[in-house]
N, C-alpha and C. Protein backbone atom coordinates (compact mmCIF):
# COMPACT_ATOMS: atom_id res chain seq x y z
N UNK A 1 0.84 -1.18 0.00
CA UNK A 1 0.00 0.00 0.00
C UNK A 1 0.89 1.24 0.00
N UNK A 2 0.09 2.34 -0.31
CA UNK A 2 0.81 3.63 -0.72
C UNK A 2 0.67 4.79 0.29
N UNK A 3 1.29 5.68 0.81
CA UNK A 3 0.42 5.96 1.85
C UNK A 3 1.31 8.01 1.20
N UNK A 4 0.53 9.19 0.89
CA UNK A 4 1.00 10.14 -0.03
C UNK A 4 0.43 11.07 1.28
N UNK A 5 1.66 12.00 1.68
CA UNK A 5 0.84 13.46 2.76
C UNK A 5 1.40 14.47 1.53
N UNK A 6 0.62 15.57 1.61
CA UNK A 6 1.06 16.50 0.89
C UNK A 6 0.95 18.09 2.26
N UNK A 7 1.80 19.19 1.88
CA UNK A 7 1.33 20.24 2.63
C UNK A 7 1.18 21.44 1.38
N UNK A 8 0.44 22.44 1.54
CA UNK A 8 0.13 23.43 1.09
C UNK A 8 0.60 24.59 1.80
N UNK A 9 1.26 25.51 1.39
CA UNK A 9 1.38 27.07 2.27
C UNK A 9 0.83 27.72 1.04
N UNK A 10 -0.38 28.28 1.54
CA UNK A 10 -0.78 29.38 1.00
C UNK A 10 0.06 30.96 1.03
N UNK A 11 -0.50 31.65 -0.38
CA UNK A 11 0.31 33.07 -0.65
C UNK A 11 -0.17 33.59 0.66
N UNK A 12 -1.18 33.68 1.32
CA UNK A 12 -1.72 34.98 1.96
C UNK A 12 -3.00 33.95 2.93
N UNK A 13 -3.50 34.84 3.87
CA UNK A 13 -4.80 34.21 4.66
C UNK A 13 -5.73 33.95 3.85
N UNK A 14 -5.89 35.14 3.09
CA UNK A 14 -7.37 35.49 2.40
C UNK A 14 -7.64 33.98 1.39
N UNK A 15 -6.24 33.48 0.82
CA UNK A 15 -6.28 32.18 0.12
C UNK A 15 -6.70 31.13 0.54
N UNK A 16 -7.08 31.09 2.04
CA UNK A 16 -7.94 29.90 2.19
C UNK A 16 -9.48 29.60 1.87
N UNK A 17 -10.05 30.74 1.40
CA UNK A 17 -11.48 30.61 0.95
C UNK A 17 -11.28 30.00 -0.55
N UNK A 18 -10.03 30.10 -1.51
CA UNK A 18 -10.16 29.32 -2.63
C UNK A 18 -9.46 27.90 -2.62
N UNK A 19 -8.85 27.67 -1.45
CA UNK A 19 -8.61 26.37 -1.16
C UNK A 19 -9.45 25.71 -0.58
N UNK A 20 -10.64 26.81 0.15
CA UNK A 20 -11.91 25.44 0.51
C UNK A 20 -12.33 25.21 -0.27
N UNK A 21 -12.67 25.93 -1.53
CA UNK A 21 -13.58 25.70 -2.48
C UNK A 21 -12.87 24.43 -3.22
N UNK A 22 -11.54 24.15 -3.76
CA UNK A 22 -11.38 23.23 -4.10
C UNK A 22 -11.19 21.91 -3.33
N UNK A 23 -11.06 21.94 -1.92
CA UNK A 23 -11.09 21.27 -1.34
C UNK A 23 -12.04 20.30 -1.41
N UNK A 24 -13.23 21.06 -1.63
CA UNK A 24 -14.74 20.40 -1.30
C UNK A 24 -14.79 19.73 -2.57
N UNK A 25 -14.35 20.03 -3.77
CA UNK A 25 -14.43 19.37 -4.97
C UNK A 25 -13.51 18.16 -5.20
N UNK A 26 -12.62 18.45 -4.30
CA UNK A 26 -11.32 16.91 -4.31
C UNK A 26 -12.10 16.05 -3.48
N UNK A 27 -12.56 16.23 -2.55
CA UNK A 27 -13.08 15.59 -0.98
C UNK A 27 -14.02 14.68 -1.90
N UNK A 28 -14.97 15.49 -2.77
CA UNK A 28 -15.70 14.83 -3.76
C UNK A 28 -15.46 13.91 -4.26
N UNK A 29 -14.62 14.16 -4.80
CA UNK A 29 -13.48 13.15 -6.15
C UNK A 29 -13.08 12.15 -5.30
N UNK A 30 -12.83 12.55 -4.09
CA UNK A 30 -12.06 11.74 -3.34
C UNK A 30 -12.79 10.34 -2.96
N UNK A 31 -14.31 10.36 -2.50
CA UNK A 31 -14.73 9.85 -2.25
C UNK A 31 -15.28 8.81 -3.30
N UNK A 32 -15.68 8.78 -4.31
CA UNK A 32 -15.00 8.14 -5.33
C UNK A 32 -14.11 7.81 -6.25
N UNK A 33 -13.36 7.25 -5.11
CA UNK A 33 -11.67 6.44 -5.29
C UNK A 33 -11.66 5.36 -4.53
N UNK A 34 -10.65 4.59 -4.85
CA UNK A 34 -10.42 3.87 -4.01
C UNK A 34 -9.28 3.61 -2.81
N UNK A 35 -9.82 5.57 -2.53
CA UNK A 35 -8.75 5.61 -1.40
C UNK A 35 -8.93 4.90 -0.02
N UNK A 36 -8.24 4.75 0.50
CA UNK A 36 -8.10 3.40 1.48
C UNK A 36 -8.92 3.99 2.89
N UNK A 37 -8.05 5.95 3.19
CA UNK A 37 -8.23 6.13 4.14
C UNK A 37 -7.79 7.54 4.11
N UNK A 38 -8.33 8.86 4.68
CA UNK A 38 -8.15 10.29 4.57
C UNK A 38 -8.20 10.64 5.51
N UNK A 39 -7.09 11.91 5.65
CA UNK A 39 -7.02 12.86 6.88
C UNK A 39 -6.57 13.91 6.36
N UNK A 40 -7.25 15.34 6.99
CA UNK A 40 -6.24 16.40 6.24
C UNK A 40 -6.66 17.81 7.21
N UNK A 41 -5.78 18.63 8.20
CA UNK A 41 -5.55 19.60 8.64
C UNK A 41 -4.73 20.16 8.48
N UNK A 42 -5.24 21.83 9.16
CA UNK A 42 -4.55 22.92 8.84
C UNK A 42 -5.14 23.77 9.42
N UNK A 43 -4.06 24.91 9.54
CA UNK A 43 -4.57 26.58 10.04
C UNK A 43 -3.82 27.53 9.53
N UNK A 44 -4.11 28.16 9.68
CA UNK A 44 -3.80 29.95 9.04
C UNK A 44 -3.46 29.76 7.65
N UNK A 45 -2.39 29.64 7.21
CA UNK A 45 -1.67 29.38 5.86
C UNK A 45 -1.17 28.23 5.57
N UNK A 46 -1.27 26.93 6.23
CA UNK A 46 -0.27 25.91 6.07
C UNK A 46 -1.29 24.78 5.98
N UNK A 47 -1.53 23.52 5.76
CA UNK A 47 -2.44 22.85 5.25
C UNK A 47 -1.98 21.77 4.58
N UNK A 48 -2.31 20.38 5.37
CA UNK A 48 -2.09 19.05 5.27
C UNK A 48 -3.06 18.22 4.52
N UNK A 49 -2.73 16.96 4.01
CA UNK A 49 -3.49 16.23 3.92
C UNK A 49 -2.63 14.55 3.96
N UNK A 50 -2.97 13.69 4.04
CA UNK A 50 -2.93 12.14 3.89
C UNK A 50 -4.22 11.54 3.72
N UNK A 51 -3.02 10.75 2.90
CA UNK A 51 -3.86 9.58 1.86
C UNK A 51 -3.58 8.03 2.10
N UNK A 52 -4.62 7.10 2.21
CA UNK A 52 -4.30 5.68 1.80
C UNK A 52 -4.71 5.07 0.90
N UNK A 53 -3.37 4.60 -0.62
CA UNK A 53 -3.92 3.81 -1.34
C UNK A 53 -3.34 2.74 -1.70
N UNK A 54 -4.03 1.39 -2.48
CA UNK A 54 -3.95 0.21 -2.29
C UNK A 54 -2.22 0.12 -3.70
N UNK A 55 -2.60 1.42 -4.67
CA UNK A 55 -1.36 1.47 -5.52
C UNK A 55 -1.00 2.63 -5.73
N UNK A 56 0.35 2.61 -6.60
CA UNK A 56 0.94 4.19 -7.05
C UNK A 56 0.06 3.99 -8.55
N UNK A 57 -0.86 2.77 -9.00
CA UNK A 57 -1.84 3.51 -10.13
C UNK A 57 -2.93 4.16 -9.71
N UNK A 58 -3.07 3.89 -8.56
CA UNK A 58 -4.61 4.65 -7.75
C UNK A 58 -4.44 5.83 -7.37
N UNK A 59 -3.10 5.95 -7.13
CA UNK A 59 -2.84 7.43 -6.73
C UNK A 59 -2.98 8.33 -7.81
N UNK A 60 -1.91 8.01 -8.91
CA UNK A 60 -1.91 8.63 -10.06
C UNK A 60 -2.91 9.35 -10.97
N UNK A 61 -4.33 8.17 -11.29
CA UNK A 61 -5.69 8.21 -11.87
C UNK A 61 -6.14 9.01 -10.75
N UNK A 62 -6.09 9.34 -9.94
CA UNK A 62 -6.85 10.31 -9.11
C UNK A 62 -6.11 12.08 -9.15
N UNK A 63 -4.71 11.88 -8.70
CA UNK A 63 -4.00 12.95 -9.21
C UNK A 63 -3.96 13.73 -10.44
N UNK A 64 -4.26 12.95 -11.51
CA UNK A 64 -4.18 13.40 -12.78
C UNK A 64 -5.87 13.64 -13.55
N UNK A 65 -6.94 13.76 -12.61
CA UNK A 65 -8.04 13.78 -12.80
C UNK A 65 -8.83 14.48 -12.38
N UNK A 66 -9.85 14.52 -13.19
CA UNK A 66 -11.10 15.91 -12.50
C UNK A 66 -11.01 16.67 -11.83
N UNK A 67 -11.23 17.01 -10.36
CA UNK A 67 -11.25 18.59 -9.55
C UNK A 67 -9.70 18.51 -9.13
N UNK A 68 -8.88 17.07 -8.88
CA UNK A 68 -7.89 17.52 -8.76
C UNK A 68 -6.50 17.53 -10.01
N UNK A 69 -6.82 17.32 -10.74
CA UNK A 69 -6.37 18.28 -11.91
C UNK A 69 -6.57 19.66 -12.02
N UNK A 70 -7.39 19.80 -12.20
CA UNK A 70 -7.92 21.15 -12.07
C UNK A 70 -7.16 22.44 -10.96
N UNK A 71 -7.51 21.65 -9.76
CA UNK A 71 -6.46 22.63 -8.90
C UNK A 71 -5.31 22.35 -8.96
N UNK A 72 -4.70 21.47 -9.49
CA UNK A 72 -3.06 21.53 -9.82
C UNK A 72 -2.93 22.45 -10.75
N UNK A 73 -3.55 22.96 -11.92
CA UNK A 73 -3.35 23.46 -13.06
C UNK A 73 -3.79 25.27 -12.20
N UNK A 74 -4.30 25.20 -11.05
CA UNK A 74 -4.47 26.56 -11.15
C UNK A 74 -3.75 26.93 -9.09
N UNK A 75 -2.79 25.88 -8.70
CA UNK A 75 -1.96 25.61 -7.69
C UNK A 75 -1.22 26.80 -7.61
N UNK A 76 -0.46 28.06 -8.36
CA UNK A 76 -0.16 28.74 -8.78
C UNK A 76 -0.56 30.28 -8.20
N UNK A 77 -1.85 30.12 -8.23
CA UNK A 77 -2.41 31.14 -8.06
C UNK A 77 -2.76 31.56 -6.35
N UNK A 78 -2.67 30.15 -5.50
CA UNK A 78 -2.90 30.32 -4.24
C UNK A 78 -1.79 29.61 -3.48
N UNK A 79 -1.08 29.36 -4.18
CA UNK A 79 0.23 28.12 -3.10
C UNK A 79 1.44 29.18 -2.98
N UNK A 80 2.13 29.00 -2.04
CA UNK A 80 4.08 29.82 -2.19
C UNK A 80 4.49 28.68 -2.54
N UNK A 81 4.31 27.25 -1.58
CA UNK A 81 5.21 25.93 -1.97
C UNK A 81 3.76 24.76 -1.25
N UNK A 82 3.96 23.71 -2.25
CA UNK A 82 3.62 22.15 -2.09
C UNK A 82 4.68 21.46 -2.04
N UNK A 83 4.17 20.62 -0.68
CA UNK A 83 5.40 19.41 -0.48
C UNK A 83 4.73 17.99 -0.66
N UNK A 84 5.21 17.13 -1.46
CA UNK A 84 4.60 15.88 -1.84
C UNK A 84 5.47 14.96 -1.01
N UNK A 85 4.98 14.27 -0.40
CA UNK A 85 5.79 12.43 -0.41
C UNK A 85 5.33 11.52 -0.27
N UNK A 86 5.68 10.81 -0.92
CA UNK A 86 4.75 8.64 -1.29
C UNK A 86 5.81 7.95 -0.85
N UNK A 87 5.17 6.87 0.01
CA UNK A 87 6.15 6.02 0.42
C UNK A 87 5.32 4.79 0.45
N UNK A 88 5.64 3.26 0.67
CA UNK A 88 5.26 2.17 0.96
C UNK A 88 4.67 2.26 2.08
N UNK A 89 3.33 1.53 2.80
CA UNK A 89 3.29 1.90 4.19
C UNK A 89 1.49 1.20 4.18
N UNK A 90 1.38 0.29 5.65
CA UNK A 90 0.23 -0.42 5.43
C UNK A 90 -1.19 0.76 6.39
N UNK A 91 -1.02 1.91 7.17
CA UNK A 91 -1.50 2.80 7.57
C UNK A 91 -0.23 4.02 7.59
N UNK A 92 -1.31 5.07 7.78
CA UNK A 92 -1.14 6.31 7.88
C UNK A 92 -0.53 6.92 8.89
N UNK A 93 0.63 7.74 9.20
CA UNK A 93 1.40 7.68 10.12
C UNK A 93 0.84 8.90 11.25
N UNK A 94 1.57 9.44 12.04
CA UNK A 94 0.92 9.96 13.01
C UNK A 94 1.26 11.71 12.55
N UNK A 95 0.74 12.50 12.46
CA UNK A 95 0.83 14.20 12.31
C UNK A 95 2.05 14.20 12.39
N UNK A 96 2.88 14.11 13.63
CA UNK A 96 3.84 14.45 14.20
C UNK A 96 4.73 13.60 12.73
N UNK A 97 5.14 12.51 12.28
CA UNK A 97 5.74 11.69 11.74
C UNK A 97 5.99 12.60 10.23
N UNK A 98 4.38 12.57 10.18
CA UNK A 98 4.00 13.02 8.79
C UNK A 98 4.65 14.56 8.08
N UNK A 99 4.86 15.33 9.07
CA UNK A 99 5.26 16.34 9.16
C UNK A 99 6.35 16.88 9.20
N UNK A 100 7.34 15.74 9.84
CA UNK A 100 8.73 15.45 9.65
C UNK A 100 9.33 14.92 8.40
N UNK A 101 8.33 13.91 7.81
CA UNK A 101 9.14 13.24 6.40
C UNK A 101 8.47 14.47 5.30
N UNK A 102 7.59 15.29 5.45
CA UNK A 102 7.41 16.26 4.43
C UNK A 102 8.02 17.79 4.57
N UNK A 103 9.53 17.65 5.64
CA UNK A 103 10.50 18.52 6.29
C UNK A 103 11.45 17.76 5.39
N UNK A 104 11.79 16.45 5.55
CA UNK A 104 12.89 15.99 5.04
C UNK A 104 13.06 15.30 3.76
N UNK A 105 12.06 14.87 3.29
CA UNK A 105 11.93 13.80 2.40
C UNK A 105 11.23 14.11 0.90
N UNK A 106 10.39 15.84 1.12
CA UNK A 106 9.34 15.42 0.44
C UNK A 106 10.18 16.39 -1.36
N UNK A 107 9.15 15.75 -2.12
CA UNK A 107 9.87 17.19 -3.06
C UNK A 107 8.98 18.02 -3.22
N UNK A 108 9.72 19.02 -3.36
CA UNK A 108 9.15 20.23 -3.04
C UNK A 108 8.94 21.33 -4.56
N UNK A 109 7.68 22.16 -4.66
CA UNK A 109 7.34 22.84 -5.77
C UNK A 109 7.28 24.02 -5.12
N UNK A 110 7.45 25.30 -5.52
CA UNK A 110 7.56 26.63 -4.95
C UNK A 110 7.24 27.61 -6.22
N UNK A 111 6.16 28.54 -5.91
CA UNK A 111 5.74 29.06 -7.46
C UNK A 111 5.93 31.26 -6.63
């Protein structure tokens, strides 16, 4: 199994009203997948999520699709930096963990 946290830092505060909005449209998407298992917090500007899936093709077909395509293609407009990391893993690790390997491990996009 696949287990993917990502973080978000938003440009500014005000950017979290267009990250709920896509939020609610991934959460969507999300829920038809065959993601294993979801968690995702945040405050002020900074903003988590984890994922459990059964492959890196399940991840992918979801990444590269509908609402979240979409906000990748317009990531730009509300992010400073996204940190990605996928690793092997049969559950989801603890905040504290998660937060550390996307300090050390993750790669990183900065717009």
């Amino acid at each position: 199994m696949k287990v993917t946290i990502t973080s978000i830092k938003l440009r500014g505060p005000f950017k979290f009203f267009a990250l709920s909005s896509q939020a609610l449209k991934i959460a969507h998407q999300l829920k038809a997948t065959n993601c294993r298992e979801f968690k995702k917090r945040g405050f002020w500007t900074t903003h988590y999520t984890m994922t459990l899936w059964d492959s890196e093709e399940d991840i992918q077909q979801f990444a590269r699709s509908g609402a979240h395509r979409e906000a990748l293609k317009d990531s730009a407009k509300i992010a400073r930096e996204i940190r990605t990391y996928t690793y092997d893993a049969d559950h989801l690790p603890k905040w504290s963990t998660a937060i550390k390997l996307l300090l050390h491990k993750a790669k990183i996009t900065r717009y």
